[in-house]
N, C-alpha and C. Protein backbone atom coordinates (compact mmCIF):
# COMPACT_ATOMS: atom_id res chain seq x y z
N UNK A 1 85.50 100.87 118.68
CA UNK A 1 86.66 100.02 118.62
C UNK A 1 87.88 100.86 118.24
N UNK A 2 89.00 100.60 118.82
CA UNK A 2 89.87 101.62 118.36
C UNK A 2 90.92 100.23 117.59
N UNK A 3 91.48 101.34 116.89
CA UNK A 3 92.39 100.58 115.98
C UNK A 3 94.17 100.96 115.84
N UNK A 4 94.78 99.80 115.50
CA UNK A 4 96.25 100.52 115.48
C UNK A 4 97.37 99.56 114.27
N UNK A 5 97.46 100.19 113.80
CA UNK A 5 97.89 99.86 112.71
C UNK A 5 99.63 99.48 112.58
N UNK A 6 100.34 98.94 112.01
CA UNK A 6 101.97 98.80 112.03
C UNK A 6 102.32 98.18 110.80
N UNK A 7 103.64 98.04 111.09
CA UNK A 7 103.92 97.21 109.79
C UNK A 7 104.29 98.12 108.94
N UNK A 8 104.46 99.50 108.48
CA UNK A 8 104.81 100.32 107.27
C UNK A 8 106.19 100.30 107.51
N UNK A 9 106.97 100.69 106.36
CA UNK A 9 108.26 101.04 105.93
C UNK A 9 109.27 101.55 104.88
N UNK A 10 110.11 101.68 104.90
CA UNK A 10 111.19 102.19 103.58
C UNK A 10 111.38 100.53 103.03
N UNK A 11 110.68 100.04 101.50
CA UNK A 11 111.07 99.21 100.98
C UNK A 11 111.95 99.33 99.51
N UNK A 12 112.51 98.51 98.71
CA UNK A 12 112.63 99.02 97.56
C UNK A 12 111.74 98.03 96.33
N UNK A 13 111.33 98.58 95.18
CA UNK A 13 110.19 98.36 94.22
C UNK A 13 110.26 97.02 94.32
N UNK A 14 109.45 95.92 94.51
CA UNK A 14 109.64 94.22 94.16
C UNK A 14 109.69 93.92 95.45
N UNK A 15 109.48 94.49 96.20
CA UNK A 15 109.91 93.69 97.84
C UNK A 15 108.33 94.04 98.39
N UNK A 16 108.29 93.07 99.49
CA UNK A 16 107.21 92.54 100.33
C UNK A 16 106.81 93.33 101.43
N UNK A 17 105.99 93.35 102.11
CA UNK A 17 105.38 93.91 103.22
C UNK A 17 104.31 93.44 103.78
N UNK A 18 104.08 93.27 104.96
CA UNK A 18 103.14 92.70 105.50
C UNK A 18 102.72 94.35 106.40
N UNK A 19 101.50 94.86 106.80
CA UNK A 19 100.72 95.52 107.52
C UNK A 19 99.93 95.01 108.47
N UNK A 20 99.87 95.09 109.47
CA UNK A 20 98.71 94.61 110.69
C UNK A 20 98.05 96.00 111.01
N UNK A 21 96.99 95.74 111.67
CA UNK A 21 95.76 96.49 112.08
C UNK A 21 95.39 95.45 113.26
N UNK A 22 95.49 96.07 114.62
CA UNK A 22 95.01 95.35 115.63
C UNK A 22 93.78 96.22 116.17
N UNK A 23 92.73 95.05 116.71
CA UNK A 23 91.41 96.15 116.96
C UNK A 23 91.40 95.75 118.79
N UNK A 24 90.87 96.94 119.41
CA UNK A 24 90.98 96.63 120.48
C UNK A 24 89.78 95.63 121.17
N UNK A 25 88.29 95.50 120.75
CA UNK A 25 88.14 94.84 121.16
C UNK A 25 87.79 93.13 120.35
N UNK A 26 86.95 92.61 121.31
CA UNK A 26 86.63 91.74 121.14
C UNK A 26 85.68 91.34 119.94
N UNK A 27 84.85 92.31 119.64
CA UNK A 27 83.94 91.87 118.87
C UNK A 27 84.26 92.34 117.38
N UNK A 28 85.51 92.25 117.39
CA UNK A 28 86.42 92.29 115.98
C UNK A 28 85.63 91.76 114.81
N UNK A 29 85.13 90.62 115.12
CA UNK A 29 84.75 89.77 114.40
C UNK A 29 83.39 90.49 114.23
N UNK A 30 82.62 91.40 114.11
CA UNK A 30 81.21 91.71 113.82
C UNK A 30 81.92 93.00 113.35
N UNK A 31 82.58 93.82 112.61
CA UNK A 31 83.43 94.44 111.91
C UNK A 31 84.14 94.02 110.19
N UNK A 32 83.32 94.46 109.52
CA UNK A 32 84.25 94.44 108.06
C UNK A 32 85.31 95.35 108.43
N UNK A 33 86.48 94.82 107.62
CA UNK A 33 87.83 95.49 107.95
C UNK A 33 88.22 95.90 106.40
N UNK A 34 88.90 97.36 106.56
CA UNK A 34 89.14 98.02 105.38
C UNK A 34 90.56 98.13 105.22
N UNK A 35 91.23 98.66 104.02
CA UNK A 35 92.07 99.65 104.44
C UNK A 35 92.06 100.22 103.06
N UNK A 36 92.79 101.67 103.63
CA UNK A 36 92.58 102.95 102.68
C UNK A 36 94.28 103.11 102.74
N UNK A 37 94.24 104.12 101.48
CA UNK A 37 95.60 104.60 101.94
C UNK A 37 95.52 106.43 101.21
N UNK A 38 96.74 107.01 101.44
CA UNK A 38 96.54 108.47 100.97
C UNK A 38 98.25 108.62 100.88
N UNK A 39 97.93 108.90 99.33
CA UNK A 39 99.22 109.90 98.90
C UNK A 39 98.92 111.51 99.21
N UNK A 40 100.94 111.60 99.79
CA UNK A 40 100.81 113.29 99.54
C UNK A 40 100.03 114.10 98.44
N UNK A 41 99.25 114.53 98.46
CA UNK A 41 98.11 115.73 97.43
C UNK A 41 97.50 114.94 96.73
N UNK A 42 97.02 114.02 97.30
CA UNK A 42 96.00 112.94 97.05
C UNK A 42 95.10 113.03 97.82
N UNK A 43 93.60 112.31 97.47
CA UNK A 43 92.52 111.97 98.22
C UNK A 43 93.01 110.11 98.31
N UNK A 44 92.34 110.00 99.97
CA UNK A 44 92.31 108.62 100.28
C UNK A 44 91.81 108.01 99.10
N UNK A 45 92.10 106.87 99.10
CA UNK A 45 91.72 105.49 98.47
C UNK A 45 91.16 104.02 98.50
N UNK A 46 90.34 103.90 98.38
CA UNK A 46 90.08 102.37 98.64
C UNK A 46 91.48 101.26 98.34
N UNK A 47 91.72 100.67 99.17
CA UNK A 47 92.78 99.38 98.89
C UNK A 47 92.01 98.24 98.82
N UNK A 48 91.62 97.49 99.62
CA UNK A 48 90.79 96.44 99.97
C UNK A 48 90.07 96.02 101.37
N UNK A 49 89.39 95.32 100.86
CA UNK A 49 88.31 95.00 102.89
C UNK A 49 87.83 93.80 102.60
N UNK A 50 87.62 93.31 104.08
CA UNK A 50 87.50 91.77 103.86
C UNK A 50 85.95 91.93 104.77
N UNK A 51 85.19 90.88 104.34
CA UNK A 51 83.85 90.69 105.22
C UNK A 51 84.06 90.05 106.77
N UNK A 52 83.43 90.13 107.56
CA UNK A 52 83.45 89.50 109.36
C UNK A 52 83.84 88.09 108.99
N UNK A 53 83.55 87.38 108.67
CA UNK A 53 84.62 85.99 108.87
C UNK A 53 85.92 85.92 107.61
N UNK A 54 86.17 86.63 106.51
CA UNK A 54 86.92 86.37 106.29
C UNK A 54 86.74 85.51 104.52
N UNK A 55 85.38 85.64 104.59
CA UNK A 55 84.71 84.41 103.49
C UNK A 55 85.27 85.79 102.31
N UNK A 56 84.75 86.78 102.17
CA UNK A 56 84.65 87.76 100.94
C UNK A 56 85.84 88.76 101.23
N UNK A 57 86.50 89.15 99.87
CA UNK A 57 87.28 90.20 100.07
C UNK A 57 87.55 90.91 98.50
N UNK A 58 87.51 92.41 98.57
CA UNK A 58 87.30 93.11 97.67
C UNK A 58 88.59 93.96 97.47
N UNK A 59 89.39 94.43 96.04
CA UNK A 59 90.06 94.85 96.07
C UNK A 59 90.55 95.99 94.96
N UNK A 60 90.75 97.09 95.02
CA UNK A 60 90.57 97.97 94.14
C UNK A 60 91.86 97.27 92.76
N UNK A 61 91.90 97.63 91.52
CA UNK A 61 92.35 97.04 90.44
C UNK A 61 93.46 97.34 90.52
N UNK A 62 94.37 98.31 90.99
CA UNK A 62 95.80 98.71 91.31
C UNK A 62 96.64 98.10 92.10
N UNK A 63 95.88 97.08 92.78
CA UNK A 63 96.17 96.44 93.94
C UNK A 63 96.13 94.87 93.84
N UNK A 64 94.93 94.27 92.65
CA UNK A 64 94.34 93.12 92.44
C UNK A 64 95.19 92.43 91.92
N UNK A 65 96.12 91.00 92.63
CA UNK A 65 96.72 89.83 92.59
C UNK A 65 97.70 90.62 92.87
N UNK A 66 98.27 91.99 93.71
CA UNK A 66 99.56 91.92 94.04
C UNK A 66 99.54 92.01 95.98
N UNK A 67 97.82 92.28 96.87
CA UNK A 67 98.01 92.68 97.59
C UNK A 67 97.06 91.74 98.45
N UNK A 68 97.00 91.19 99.64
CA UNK A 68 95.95 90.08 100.06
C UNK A 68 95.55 90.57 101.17
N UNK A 69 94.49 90.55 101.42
CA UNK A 69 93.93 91.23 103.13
C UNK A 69 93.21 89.54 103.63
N UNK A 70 93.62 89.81 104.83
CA UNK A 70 93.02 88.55 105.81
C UNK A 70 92.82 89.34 107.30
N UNK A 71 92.31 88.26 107.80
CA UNK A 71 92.15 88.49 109.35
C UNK A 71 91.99 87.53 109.99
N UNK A 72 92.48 87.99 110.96
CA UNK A 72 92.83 86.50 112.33
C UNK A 72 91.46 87.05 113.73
N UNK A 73 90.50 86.16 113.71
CA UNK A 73 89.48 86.88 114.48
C UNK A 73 89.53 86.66 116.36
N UNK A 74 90.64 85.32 116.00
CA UNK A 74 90.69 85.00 117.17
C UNK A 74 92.01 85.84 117.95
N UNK A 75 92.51 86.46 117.25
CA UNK A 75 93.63 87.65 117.53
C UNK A 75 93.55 89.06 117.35
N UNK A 76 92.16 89.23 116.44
CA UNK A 76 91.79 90.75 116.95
C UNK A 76 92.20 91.67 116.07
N UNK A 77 92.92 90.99 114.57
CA UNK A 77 93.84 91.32 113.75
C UNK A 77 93.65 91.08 112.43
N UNK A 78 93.70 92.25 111.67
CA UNK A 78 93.60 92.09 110.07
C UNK A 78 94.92 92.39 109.40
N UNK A 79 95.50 91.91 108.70
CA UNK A 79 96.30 91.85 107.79
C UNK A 79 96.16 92.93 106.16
N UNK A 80 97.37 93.03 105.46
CA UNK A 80 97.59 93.26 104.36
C UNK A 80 98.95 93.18 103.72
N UNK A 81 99.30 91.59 103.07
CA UNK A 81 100.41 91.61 102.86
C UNK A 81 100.09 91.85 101.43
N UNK A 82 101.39 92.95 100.95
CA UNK A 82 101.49 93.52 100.24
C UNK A 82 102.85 92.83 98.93
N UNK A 83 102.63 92.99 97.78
CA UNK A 83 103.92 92.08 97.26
C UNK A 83 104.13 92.71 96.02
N UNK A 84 105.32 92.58 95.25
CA UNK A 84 105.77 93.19 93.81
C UNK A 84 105.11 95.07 94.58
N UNK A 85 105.75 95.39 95.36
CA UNK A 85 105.59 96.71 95.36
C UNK A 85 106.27 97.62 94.47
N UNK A 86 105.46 98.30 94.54
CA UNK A 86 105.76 99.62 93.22
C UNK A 86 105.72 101.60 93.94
N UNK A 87 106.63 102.20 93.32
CA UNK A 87 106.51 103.28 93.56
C UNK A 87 105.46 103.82 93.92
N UNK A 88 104.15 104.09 92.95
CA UNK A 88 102.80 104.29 93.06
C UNK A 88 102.28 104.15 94.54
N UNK A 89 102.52 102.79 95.14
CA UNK A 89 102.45 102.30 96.38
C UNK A 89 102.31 102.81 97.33
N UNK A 90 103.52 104.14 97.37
CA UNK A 90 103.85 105.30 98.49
C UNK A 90 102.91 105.97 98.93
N UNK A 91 102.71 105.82 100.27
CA UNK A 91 101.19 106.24 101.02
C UNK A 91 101.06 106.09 102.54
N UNK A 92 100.39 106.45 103.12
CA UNK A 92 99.93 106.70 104.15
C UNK A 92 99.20 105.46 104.11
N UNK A 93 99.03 104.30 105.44
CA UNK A 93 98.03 103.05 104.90
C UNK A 93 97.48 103.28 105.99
N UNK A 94 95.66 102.83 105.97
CA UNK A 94 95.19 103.40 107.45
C UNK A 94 93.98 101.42 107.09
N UNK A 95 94.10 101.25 108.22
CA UNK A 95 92.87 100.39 108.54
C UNK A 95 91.28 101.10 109.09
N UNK A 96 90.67 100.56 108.61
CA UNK A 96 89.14 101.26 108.88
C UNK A 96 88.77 99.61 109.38
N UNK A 97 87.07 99.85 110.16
CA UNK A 97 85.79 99.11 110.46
C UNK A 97 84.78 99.62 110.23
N UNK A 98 83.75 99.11 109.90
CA UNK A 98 82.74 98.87 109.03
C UNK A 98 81.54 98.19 109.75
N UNK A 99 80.73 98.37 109.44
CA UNK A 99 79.43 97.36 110.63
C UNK A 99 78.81 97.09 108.67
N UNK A 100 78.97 97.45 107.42
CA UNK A 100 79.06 96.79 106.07
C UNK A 100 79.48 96.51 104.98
N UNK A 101 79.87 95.79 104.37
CA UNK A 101 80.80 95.39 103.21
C UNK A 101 80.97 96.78 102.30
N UNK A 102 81.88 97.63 101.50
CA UNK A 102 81.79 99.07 101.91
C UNK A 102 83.20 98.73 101.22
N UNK A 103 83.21 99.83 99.95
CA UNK A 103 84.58 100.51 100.05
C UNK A 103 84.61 101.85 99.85
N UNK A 104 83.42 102.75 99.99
CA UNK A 104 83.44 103.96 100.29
C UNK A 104 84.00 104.44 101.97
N UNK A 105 84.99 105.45 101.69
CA UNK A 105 85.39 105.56 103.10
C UNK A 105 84.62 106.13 104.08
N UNK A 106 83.75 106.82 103.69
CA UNK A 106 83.13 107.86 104.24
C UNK A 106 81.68 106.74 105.04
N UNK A 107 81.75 105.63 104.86
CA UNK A 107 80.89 104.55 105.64
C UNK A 107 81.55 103.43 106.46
N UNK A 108 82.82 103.81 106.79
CA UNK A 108 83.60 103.63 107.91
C UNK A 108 83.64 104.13 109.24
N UNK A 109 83.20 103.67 110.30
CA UNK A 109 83.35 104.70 111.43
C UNK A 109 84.35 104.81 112.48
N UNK A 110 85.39 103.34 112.38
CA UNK A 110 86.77 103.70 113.42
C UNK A 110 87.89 103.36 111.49
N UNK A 111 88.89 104.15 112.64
CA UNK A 111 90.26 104.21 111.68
C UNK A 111 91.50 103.80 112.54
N UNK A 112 92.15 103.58 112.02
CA UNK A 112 93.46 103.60 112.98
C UNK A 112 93.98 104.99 112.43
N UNK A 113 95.42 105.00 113.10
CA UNK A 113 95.97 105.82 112.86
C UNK A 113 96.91 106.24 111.88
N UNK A 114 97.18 104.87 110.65
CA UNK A 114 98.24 105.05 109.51
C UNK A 114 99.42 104.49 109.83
N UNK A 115 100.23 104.14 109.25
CA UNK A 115 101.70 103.64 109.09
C UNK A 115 101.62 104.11 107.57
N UNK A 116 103.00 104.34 107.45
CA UNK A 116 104.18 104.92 106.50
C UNK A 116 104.45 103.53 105.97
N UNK A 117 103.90 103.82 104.21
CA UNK A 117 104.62 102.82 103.18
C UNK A 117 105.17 103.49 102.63
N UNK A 118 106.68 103.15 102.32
CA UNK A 118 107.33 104.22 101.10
C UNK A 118 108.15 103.03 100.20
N UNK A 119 107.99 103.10 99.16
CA UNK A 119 108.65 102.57 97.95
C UNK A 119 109.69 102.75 97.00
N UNK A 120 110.73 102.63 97.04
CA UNK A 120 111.91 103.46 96.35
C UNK A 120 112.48 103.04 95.15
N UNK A 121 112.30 103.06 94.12
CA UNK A 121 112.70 102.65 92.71
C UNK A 121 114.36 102.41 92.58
């Protein structure tokens, strides 16, 4: 499945963002959906991932009640709206798939390609 990601930008600290991840095919829906992100001289990170329908979703503690992942199955599309952003924030955001519930990255096997979050105090 290939993946493509959008939605990044120049925001300033307290402001909103929404991210999409569109998957190309169809069987989107038999895919846990991730996303990671990576600061400059950083190792990637777990952000959060949601299970194939949408029922479960997991989210690392840096992120927990400020950031929501969903997905639209009948559109092929996972979400991550993002809110009260913070400097820290600033990253590289990549969507991953999953064939299991998983926030190790390294048990991901498609990625997209990243969008640019940047956060400016």
């Amino acid at each position: 499945v290939q993946l493509q990601a959008s939605g990044g930008g120049l925001v300033q600290a307290g402001d909103s963002l929404r991210l999409s991840c569109a998957a190309s095919r169809r069987t989107f829906s038999r895919y846990v959906m991730g996303w990671f992100r990576q600061a400059p001289g950083k190792e990637r990170e777990f952000v959060a991932c949601i299970s194939w329908s949408g029922g479960s979703t997991y989210y690392a503690d840096s992120v927990k009640g400020r950031f929501t992942i969903s997905r639209d199955n009948a559109k092929n599309t996972a979400y991550l709206q993002m809110s009260s952003l913070k400097p820290g924030d600033t990253a590289g955001y990549y969507c991953a798939a999953s064939n299991r519930v998983t926030i190790l990255d390294h048990e991901y096997d498609y990625w997209g390609q990243g969008t640019q979050v940047t956060v400016s105090s």
